[in-house]
Structures are given as structure tokens and as C-alpha cells.
PDB file of N, CA and C in Angstrom:
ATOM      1  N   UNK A   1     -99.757-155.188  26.190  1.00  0.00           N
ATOM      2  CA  UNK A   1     -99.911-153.790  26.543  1.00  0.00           C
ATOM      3  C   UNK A   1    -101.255-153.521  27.202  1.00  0.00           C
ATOM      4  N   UNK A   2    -102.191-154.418  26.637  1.00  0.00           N
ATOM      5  CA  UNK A   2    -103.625-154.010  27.198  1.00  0.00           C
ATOM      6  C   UNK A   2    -103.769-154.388  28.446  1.00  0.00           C
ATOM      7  N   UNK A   3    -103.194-155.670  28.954  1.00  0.00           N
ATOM      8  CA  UNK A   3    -103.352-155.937  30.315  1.00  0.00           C
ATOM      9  C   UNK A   3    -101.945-155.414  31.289  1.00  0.00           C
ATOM     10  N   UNK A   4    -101.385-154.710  31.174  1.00  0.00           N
ATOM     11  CA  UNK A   4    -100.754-153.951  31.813  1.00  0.00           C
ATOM     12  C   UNK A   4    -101.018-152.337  32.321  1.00  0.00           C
ATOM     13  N   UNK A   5    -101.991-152.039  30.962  1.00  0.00           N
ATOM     14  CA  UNK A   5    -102.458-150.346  31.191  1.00  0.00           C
ATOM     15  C   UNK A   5    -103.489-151.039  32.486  1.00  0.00           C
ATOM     16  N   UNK A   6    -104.439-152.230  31.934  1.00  0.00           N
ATOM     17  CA  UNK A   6    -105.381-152.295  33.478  1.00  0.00           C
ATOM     18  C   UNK A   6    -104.633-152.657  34.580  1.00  0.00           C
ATOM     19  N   UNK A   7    -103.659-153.289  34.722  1.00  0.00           N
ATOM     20  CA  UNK A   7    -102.729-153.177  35.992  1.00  0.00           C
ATOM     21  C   UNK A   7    -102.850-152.121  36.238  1.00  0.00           C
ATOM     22  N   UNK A   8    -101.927-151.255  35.485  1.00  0.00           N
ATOM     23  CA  UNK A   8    -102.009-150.023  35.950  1.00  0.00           C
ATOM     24  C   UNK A   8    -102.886-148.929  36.752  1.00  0.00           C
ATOM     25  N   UNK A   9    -104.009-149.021  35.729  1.00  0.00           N
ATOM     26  CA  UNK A   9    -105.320-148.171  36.229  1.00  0.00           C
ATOM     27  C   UNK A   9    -105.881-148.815  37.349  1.00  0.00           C
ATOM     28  N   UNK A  10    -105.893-150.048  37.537  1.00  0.00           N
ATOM     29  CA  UNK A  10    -106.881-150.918  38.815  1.00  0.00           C
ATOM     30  C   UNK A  10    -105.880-150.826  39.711  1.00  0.00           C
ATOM     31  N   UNK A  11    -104.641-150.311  39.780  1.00  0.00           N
ATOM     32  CA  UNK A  11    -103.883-149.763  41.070  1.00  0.00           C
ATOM     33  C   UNK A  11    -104.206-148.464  41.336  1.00  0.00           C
ATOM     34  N   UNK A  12    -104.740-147.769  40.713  1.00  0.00           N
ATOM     35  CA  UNK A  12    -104.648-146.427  41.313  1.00  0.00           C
ATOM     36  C   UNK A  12    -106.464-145.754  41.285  1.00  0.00           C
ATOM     37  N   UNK A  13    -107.455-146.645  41.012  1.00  0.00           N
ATOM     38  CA  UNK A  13    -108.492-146.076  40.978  1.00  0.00           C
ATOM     39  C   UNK A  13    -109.216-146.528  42.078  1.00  0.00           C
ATOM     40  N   UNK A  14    -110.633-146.138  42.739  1.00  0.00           N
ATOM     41  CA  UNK A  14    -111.343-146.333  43.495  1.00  0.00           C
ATOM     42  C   UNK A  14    -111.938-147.495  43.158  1.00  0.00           C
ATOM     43  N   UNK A  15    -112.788-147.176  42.151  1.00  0.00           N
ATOM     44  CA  UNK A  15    -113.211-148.890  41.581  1.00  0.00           C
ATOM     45  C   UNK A  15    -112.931-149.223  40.297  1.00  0.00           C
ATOM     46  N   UNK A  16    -112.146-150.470  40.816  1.00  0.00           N
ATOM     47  CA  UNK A  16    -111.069-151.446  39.763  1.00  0.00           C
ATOM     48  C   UNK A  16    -112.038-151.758  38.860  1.00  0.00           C
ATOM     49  N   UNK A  17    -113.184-152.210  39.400  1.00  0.00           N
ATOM     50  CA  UNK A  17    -114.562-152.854  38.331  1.00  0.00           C
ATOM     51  C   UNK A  17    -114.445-152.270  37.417  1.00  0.00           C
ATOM     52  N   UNK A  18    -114.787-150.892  37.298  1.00  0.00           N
ATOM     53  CA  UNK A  18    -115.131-149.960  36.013  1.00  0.00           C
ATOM     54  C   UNK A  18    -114.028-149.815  35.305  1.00  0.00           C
ATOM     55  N   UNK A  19    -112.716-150.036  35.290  1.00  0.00           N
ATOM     56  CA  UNK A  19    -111.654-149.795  34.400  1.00  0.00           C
ATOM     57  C   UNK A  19    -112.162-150.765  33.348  1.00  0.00           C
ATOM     58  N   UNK A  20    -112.091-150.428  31.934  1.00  0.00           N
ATOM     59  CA  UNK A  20    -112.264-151.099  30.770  1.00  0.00           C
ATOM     60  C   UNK A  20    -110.522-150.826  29.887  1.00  0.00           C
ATOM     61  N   UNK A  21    -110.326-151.485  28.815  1.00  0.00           N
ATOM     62  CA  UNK A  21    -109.383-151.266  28.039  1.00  0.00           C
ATOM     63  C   UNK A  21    -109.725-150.983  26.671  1.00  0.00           C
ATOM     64  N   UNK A  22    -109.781-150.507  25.876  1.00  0.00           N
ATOM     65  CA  UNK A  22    -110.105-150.627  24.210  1.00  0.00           C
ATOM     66  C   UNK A  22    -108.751-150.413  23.595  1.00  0.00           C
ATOM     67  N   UNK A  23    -108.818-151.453  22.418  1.00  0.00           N
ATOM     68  CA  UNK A  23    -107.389-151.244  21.419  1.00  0.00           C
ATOM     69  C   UNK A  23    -108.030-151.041  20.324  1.00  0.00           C
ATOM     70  N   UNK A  24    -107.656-150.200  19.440  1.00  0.00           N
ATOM     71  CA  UNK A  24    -107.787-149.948  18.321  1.00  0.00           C
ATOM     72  C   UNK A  24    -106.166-150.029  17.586  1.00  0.00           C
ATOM     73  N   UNK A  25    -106.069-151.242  16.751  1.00  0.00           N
ATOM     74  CA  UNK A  25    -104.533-151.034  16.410  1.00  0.00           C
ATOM     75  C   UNK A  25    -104.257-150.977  14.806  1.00  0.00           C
ATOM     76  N   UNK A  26    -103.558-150.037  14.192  1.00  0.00           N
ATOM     77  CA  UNK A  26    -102.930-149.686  13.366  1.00  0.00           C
ATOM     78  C   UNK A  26    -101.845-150.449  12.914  1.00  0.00           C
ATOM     79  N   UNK A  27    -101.204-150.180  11.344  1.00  0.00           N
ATOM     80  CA  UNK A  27    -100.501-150.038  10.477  1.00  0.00           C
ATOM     81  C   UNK A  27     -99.058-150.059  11.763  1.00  0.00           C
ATOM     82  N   UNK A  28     -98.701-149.165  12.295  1.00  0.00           N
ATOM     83  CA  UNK A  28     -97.593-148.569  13.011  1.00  0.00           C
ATOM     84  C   UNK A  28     -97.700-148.626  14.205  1.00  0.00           C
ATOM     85  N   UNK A  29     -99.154-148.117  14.128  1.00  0.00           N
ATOM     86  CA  UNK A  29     -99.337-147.310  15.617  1.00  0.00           C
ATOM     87  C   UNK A  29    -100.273-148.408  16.762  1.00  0.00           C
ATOM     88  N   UNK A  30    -100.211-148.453  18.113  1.00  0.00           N
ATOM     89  CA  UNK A  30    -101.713-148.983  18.553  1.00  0.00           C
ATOM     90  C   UNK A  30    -102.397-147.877  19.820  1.00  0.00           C
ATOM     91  N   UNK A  31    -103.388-147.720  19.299  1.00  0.00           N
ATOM     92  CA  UNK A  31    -104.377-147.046  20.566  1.00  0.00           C
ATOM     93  C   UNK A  31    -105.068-147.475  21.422  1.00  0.00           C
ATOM     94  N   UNK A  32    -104.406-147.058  22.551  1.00  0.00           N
ATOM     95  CA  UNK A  32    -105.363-147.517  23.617  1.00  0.00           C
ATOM     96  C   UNK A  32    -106.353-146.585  24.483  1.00  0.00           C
ATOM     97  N   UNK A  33    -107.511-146.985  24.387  1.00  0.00           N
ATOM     98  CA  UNK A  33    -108.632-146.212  25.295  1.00  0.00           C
ATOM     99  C   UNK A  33    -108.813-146.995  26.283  1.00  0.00           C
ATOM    100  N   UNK A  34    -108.528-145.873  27.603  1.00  0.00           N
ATOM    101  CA  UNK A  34    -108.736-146.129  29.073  1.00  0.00           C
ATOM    102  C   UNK A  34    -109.967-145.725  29.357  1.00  0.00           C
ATOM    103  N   UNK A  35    -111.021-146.408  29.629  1.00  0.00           N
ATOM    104  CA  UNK A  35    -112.035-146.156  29.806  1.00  0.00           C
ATOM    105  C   UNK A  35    -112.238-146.565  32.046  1.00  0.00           C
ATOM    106  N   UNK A  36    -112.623-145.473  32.205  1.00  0.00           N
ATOM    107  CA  UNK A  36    -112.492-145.514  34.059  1.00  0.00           C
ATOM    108  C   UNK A  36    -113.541-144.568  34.552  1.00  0.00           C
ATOM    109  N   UNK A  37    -114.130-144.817  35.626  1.00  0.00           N
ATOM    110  CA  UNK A  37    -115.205-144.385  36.053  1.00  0.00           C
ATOM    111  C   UNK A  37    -115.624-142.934  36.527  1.00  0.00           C
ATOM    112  N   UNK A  38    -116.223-141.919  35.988  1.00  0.00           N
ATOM    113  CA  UNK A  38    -116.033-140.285  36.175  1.00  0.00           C
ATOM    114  C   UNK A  38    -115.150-139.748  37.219  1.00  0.00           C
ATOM    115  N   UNK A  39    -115.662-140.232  38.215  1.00  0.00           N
ATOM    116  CA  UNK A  39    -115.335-140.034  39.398  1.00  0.00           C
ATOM    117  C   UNK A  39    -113.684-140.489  39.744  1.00  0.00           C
ATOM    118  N   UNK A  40    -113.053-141.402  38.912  1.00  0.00           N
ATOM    119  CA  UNK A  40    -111.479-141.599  38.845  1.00  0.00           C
ATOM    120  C   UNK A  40    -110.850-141.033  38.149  1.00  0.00           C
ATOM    121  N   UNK A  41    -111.603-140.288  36.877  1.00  0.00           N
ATOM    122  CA  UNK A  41    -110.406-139.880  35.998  1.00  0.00           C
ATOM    123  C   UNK A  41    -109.854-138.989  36.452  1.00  0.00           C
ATOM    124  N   UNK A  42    -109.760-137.759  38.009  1.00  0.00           N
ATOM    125  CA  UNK A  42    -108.941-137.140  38.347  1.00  0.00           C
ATOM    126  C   UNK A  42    -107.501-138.434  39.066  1.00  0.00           C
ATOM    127  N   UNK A  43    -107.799-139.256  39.664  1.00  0.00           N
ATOM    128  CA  UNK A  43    -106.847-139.895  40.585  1.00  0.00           C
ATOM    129  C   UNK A  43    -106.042-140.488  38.652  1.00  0.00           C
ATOM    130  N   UNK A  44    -106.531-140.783  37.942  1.00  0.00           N
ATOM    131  CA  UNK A  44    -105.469-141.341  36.716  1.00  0.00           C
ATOM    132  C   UNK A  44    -104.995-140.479  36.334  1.00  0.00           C
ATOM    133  N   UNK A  45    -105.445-139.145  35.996  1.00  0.00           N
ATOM    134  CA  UNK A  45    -104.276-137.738  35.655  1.00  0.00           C
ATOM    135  C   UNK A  45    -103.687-137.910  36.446  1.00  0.00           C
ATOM    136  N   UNK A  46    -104.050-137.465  37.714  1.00  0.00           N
ATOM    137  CA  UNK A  46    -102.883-137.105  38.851  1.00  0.00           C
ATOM    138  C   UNK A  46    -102.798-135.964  39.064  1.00  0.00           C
ATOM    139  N   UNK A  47    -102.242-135.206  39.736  1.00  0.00           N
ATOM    140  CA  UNK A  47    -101.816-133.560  39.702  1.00  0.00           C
ATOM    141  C   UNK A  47    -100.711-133.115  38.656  1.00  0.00           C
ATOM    142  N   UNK A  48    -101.470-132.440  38.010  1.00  0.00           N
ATOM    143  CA  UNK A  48    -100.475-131.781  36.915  1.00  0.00           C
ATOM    144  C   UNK A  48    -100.271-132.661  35.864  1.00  0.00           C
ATOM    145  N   UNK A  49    -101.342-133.715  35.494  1.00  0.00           N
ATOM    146  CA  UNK A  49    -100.988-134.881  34.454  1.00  0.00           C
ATOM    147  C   UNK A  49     -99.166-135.787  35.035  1.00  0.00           C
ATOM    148  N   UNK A  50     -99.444-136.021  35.929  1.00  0.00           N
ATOM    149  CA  UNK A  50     -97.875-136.799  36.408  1.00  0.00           C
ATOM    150  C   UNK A  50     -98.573-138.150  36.305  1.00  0.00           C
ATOM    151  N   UNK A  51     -99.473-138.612  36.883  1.00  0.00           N
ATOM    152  CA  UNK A  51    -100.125-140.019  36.999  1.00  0.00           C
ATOM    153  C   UNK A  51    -100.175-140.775  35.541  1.00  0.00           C
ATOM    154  N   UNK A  52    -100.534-139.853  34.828  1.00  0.00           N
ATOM    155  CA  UNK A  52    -100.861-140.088  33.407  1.00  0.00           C
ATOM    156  C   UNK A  52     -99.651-140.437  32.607  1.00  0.00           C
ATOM    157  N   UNK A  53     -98.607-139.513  32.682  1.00  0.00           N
ATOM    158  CA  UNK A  53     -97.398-139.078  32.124  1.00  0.00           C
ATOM    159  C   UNK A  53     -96.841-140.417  32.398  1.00  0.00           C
ATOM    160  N   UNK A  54     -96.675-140.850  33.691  1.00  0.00           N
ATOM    161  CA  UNK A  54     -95.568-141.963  33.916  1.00  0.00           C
ATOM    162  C   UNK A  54     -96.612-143.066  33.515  1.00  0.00           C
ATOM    163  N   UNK A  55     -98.134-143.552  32.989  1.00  0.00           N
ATOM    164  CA  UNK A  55     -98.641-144.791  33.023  1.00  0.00           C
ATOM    165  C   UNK A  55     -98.380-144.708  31.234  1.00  0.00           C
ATOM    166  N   UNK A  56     -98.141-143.493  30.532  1.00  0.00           N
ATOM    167  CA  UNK A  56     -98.014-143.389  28.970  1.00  0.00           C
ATOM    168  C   UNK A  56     -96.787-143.978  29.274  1.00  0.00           C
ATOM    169  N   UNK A  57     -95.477-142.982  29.869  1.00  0.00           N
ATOM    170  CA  UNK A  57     -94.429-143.427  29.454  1.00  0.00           C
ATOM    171  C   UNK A  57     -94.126-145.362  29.847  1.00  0.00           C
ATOM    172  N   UNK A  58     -94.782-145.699  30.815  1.00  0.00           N
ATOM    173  CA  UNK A  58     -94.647-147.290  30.853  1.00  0.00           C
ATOM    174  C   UNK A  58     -95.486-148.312  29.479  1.00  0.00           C
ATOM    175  N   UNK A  59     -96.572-147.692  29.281  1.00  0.00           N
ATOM    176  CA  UNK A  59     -96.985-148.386  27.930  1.00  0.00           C
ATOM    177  C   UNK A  59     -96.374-147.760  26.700  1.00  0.00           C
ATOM    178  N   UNK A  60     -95.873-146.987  26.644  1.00  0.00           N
ATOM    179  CA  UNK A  60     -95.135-146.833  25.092  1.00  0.00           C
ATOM    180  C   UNK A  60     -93.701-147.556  25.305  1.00  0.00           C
ATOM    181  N   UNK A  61     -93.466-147.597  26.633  1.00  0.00           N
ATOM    182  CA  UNK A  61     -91.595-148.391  26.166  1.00  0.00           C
ATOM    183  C   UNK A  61     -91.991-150.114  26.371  1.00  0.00           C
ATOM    184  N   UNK A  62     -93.300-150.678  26.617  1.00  0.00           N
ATOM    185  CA  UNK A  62     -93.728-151.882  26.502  1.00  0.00           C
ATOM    186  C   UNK A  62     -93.761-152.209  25.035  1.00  0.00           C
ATOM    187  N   UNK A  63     -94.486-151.058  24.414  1.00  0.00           N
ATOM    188  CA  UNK A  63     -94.849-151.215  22.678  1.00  0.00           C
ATOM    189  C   UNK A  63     -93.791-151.207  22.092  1.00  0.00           C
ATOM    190  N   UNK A  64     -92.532-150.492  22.503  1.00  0.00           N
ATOM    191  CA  UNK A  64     -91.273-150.292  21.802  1.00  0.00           C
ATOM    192  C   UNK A  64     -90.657-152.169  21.117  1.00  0.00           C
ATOM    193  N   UNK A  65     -91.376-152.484  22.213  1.00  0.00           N
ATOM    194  CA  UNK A  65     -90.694-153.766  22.860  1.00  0.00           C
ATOM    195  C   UNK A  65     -91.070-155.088  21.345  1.00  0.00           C
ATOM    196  N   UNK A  66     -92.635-154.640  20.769  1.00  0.00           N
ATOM    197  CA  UNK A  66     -93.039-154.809  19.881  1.00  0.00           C
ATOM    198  C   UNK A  66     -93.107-154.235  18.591  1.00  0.00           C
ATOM    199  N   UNK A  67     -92.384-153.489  18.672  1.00  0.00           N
ATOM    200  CA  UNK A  67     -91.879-152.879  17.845  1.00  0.00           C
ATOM    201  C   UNK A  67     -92.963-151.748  17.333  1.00  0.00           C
ATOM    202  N   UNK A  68     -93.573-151.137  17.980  1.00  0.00           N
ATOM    203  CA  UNK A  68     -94.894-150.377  17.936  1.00  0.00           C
ATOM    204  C   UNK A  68     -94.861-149.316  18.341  1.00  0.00           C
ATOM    205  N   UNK A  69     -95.856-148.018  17.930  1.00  0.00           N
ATOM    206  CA  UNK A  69     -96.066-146.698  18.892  1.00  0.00           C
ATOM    207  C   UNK A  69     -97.307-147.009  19.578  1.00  0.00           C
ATOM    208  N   UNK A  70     -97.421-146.474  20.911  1.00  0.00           N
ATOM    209  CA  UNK A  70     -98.683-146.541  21.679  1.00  0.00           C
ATOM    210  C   UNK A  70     -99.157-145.351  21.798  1.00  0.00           C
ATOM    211  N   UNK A  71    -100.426-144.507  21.764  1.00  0.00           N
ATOM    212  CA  UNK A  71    -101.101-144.026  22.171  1.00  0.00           C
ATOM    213  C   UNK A  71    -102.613-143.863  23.288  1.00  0.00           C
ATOM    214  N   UNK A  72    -102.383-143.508  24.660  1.00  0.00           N
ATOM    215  CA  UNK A  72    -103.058-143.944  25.751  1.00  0.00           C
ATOM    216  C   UNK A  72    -104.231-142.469  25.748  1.00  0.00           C
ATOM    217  N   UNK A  73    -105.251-142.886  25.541  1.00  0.00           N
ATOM    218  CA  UNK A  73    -106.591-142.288  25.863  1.00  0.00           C
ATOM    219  C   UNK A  73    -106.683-142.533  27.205  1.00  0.00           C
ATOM    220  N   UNK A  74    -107.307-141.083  28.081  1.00  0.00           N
ATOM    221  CA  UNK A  74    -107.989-141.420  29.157  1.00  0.00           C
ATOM    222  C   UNK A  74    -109.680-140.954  28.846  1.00  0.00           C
ATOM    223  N   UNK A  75    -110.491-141.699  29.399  1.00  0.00           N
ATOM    224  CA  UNK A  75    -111.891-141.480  28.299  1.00  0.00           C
ATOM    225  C   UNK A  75    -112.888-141.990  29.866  1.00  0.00           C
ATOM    226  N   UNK A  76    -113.538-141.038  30.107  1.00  0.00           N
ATOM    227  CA  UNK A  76    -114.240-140.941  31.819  1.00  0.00           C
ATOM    228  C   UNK A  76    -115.243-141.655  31.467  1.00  0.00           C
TER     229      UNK A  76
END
């Protein structure tokens, strides 16, 4: 899951460099903090949180996969 959210984010940001990943994982659950450079965290929302929406909904049906819930932080 972790190296797929940075797929993710290093496709759609200005600079790929600064994308970081953090997991914090749980009992049930795992969290992920997207950590991306001030200046990108508008292009990872997207307009109207759509960018965001579809990179959650691709990492939570990955976690499904593991039998897990995901939770995706975006963190500037």
C-alpha cells in the first residue's frame, strides 16, 4: 500500500522528491501519512477533493485485499 500511494502522489505532483510516505499501522486499521511539498498539496486534493477521493478510494480497495482498513492523510 505504501509504495503505491507514492506511485500515486509522484504522478501527480511537481516534485516527486518531496513525496514521503508514513505508516502508522493498527490492530484493524493502517494509516497512511502523505507527506508532499506545500506547494503540491493543492494538485493532490484536486478540485473539489476529486484527486484525493479517487487516490483514497485506490488505497483502501488495495488494503481490502489484506484484509485491512486504510486511512490516507494528506499532510503539506
Amino acid at each position: 500500500m505504501k509504495e503505491l500511494l507514492e506511485m500515486l502522489a509522484k504522478a501527480v505532483v511537481d516534485e516527486p522528491d518531496e513525496v514521503n510516505v508514513t505508516v502508522v499501522e493498527g490492530e484493524v486499521s493502517v494509516i497512511l501519512q502523505l507527506h508532499v511539498a506545500p506547494d503540491d498539496i493543492g494538485k493532490v486534493i484536486g478540485k473539489q477533493g476529486r484527486i484525493a477521493k479517487a487516490i483514497r478510494t485506490i488505497v483502501k480497495a488495495s488494503a481490502v485485499k489484506d484484509g485491512k482498513r486504510a486511512i490516507v492523510e494528506i499532510i503539506g
